[in-house]
PDB file of N, CA and C in Angstrom:
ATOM      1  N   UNK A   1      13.510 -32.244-102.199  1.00  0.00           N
ATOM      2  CA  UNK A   1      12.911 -31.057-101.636  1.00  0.00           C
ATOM      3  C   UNK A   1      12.332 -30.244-102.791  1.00  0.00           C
ATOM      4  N   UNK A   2      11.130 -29.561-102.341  1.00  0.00           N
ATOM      5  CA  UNK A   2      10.775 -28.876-103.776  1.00  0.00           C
ATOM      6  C   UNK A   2       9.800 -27.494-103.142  1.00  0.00           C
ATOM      7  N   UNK A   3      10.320 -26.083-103.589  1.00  0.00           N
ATOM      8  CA  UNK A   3       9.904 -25.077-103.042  1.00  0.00           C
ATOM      9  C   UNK A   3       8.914 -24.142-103.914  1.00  0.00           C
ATOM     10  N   UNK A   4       7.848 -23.674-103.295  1.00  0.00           N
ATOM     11  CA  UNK A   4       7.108 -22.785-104.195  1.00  0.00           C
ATOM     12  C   UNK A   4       6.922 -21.352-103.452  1.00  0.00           C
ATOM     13  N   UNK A   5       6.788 -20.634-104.281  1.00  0.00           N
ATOM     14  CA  UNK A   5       6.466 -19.273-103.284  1.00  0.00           C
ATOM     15  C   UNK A   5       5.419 -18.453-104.195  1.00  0.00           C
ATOM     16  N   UNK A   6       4.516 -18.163-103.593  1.00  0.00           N
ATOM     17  CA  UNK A   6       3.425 -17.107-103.699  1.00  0.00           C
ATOM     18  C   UNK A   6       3.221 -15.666-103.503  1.00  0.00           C
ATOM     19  N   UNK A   7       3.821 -14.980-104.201  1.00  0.00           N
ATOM     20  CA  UNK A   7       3.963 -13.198-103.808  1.00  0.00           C
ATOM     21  C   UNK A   7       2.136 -13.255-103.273  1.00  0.00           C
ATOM     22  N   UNK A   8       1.506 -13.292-103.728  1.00  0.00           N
ATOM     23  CA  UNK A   8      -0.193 -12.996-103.545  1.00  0.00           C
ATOM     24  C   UNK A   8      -0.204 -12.836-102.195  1.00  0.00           C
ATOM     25  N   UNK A   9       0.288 -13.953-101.308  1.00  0.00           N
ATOM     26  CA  UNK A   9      -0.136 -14.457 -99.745  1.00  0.00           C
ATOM     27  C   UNK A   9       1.451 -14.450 -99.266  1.00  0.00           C
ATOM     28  N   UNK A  10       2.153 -14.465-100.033  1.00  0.00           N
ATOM     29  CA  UNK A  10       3.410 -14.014 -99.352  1.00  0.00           C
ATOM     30  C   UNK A  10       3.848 -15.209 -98.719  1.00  0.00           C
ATOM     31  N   UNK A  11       3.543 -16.452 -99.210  1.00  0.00           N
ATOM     32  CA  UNK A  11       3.799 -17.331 -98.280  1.00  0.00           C
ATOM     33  C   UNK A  11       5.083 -18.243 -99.172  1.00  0.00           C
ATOM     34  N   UNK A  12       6.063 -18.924 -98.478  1.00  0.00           N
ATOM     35  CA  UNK A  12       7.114 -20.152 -98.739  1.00  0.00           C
ATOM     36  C   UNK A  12       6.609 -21.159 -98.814  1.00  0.00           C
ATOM     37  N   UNK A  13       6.761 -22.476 -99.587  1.00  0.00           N
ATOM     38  CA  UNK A  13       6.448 -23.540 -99.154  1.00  0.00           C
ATOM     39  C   UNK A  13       7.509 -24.416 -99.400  1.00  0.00           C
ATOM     40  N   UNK A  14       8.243 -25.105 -98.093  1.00  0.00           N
ATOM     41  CA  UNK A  14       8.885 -26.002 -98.708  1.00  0.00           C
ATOM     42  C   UNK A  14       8.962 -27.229 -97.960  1.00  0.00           C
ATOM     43  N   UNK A  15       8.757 -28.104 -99.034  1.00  0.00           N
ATOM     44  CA  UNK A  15       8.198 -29.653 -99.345  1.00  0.00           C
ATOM     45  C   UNK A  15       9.214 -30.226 -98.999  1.00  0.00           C
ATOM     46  N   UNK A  16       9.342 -31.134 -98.053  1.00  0.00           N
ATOM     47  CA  UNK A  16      10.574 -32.226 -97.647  1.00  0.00           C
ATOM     48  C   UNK A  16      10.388 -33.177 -97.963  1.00  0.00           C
ATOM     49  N   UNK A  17       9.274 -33.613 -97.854  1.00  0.00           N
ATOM     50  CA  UNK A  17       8.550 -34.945 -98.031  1.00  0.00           C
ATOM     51  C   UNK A  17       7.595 -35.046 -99.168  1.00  0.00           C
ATOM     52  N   UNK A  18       7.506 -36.302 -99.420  1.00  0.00           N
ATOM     53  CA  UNK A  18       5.973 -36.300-100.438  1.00  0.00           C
ATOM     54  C   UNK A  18       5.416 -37.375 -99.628  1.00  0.00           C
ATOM     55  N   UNK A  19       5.613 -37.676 -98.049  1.00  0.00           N
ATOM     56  CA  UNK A  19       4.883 -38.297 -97.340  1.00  0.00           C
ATOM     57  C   UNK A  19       3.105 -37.340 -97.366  1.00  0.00           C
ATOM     58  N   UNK A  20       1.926 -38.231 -97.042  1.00  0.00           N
ATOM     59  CA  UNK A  20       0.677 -37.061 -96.249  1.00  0.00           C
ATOM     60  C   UNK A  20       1.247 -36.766 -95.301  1.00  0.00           C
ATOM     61  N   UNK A  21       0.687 -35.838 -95.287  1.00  0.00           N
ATOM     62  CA  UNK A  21       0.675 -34.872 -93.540  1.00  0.00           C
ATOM     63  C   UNK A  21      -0.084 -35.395 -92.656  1.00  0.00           C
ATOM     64  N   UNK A  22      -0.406 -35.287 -91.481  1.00  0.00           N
ATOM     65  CA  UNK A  22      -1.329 -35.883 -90.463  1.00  0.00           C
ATOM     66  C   UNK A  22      -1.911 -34.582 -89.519  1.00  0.00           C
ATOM     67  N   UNK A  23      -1.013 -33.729 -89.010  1.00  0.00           N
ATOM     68  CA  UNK A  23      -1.282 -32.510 -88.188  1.00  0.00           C
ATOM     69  C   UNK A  23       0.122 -31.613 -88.403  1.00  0.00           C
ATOM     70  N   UNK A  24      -0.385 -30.328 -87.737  1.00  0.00           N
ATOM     71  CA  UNK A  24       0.305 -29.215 -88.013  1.00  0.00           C
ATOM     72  C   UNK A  24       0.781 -28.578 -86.550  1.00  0.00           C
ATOM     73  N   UNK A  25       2.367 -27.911 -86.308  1.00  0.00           N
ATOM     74  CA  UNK A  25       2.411 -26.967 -85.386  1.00  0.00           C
ATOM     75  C   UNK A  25       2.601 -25.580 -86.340  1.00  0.00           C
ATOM     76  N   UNK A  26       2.232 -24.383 -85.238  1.00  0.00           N
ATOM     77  CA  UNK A  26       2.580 -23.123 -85.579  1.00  0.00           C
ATOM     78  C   UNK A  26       3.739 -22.568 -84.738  1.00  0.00           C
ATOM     79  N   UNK A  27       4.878 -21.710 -85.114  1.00  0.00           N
ATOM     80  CA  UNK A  27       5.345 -21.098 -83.852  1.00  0.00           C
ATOM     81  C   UNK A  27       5.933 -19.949 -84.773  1.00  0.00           C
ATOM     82  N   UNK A  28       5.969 -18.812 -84.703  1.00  0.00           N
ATOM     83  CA  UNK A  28       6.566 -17.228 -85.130  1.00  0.00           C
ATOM     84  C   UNK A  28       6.866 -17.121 -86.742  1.00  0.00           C
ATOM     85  N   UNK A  29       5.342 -17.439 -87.467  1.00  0.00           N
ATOM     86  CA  UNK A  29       5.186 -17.590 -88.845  1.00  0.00           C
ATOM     87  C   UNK A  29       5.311 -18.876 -89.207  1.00  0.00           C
ATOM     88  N   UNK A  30       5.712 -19.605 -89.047  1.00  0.00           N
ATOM     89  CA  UNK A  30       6.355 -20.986 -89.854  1.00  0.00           C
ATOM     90  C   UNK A  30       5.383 -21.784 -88.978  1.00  0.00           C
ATOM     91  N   UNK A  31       4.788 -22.561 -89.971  1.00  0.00           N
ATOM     92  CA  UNK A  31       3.731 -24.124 -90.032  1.00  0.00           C
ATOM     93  C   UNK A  31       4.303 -25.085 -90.212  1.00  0.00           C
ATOM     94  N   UNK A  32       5.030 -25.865 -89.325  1.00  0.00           N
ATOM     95  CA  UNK A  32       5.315 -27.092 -90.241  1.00  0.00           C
ATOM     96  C   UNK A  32       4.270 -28.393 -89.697  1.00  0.00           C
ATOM     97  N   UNK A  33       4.106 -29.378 -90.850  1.00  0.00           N
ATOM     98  CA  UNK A  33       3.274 -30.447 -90.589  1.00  0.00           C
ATOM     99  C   UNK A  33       4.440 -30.959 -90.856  1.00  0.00           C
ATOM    100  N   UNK A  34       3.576 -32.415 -89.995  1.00  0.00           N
ATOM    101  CA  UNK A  34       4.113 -33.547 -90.029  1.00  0.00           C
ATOM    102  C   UNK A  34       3.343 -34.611 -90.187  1.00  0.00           C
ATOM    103  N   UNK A  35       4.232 -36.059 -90.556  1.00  0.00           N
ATOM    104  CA  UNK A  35       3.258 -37.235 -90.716  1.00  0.00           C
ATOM    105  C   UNK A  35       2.676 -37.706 -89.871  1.00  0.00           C
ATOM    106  N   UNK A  36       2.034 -38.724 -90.190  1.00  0.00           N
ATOM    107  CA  UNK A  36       1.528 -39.541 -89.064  1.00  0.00           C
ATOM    108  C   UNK A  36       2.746 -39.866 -87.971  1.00  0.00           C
ATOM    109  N   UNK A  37       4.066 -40.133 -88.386  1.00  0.00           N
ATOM    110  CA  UNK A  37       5.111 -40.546 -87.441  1.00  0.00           C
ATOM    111  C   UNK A  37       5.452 -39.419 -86.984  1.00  0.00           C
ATOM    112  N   UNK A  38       5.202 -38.198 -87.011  1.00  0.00           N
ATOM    113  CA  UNK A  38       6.066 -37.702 -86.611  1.00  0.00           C
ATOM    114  C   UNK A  38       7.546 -36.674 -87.159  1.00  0.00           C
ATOM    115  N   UNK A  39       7.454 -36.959 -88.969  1.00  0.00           N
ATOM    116  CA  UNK A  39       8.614 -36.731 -89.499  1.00  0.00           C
ATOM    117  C   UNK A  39       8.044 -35.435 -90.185  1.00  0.00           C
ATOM    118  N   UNK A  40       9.147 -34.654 -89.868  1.00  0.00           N
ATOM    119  CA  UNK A  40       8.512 -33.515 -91.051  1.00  0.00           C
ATOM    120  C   UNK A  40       8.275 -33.549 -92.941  1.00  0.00           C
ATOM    121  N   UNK A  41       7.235 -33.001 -92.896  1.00  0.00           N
ATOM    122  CA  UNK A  41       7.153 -33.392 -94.266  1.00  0.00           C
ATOM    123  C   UNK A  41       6.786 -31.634 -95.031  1.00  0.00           C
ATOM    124  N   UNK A  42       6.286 -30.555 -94.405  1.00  0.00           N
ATOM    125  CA  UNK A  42       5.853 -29.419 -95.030  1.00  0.00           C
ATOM    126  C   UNK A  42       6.281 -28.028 -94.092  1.00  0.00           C
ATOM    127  N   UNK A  43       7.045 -27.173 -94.794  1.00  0.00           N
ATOM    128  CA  UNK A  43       7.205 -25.958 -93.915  1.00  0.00           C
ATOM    129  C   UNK A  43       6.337 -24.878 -94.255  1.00  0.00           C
ATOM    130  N   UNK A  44       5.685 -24.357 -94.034  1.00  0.00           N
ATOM    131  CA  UNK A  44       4.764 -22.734 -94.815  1.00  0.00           C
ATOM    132  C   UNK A  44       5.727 -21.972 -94.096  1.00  0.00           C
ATOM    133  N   UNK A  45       5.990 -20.905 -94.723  1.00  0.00           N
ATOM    134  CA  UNK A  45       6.640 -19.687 -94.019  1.00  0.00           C
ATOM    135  C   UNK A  45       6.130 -18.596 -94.629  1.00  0.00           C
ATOM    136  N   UNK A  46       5.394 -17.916 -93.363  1.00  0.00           N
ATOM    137  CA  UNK A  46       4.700 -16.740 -93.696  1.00  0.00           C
ATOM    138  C   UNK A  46       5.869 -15.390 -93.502  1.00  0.00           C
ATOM    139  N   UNK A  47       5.180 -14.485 -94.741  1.00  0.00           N
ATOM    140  CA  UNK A  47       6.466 -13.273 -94.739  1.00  0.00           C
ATOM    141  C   UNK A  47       7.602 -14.215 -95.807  1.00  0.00           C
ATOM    142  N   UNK A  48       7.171 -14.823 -96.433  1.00  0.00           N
ATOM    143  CA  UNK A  48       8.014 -15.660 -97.211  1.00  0.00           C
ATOM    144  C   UNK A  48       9.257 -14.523 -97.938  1.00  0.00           C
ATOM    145  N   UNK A  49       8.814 -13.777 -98.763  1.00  0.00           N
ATOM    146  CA  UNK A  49       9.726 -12.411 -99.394  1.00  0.00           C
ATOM    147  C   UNK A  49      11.222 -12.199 -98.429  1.00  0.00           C
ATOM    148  N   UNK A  50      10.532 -11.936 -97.661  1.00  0.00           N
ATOM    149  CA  UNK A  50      11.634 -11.492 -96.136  1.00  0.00           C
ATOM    150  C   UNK A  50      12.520 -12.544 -95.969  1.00  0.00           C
ATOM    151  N   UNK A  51      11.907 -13.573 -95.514  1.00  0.00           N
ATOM    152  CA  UNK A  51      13.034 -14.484 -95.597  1.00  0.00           C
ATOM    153  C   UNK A  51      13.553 -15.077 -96.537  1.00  0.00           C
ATOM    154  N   UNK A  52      13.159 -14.919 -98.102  1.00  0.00           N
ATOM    155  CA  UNK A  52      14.616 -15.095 -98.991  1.00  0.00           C
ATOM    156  C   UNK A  52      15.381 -14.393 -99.273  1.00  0.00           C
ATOM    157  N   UNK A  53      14.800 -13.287 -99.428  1.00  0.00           N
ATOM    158  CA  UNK A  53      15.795 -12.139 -99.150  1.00  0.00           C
ATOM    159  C   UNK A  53      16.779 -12.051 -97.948  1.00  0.00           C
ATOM    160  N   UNK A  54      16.240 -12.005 -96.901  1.00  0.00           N
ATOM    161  CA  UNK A  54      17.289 -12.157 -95.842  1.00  0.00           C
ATOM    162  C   UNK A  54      18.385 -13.756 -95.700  1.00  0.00           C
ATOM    163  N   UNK A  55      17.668 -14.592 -96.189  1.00  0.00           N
ATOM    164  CA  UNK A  55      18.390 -16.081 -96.272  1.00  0.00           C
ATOM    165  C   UNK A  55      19.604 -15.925 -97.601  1.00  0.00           C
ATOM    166  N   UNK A  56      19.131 -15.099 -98.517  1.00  0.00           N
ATOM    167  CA  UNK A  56      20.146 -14.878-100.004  1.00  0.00           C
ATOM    168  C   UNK A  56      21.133 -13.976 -99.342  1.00  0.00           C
ATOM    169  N   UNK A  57      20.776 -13.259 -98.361  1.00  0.00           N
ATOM    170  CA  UNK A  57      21.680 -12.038 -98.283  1.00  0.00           C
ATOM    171  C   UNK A  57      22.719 -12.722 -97.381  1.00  0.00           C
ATOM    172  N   UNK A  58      22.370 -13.651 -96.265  1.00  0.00           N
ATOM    173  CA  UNK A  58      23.283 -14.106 -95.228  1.00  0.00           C
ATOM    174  C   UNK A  58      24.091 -15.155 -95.777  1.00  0.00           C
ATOM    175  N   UNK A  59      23.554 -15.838 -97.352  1.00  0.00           N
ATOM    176  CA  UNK A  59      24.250 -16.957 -97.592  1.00  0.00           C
ATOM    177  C   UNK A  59      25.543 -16.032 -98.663  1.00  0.00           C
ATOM    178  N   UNK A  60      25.499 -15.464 -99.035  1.00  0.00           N
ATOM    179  CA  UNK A  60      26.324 -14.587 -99.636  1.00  0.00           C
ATOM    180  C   UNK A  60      27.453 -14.310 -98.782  1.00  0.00           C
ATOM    181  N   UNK A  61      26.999 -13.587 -97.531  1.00  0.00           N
ATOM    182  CA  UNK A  61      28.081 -13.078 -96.329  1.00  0.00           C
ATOM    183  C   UNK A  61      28.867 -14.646 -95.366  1.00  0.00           C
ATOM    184  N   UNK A  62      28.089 -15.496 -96.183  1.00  0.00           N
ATOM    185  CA  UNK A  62      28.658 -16.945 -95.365  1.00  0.00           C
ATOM    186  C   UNK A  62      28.106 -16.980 -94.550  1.00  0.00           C
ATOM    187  N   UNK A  63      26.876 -16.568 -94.002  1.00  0.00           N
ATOM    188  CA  UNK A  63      26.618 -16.810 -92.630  1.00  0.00           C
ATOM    189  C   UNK A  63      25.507 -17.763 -92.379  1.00  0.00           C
ATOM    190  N   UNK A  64      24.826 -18.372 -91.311  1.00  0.00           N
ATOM    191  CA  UNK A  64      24.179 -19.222 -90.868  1.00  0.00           C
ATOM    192  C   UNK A  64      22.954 -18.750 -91.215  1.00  0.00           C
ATOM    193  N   UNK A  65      21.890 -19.134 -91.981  1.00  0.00           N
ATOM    194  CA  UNK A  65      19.960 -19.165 -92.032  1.00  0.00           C
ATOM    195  C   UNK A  65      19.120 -19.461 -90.920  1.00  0.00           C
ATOM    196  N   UNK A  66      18.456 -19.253 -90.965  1.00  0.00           N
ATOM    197  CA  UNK A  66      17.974 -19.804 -88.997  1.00  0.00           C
ATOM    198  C   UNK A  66      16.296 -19.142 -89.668  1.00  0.00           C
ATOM    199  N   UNK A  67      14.999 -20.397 -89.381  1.00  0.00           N
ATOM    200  CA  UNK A  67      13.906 -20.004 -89.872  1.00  0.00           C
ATOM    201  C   UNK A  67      13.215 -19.243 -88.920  1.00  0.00           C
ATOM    202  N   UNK A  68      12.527 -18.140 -89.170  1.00  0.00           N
ATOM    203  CA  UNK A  68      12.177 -16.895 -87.875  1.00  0.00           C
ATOM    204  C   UNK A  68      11.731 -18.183 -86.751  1.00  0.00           C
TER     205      UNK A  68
END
């Protein structure tokens, strides 16, 4: 897995795969593509800031991450 983040655009990226991508869904910020099969291979998460911050803060308190 390999993650980058962009303050500029505010966006997450994290890489599951080093498969290509083939097509993309959207649903409440988060893009993920997938391959030709079907497998995920790319997450974008828009508002990226927010959710490491909120993901650092809940993993601290022990609690569960859940992507918006």
């Amino acid at each position: 897995m390999r993650l980058k983040y962009d303050p500029e655009v505010d966006i997450l990226w994290v890489w599951l795969s080093e498969e290509p991508f083939d097509y993309a869904e959207e649903s409440n910020g988060v893009i993920a593509h997938f391959s030709a099969e079907g497998r995920p291979v790319l997450l974008e998460i828009q508002g990226g800031r927010e959710f490491l911050l909120g993901s650092l803060t809940s993993l601290v308190k022990a609690e569960e991450v859940r992507l918006p």
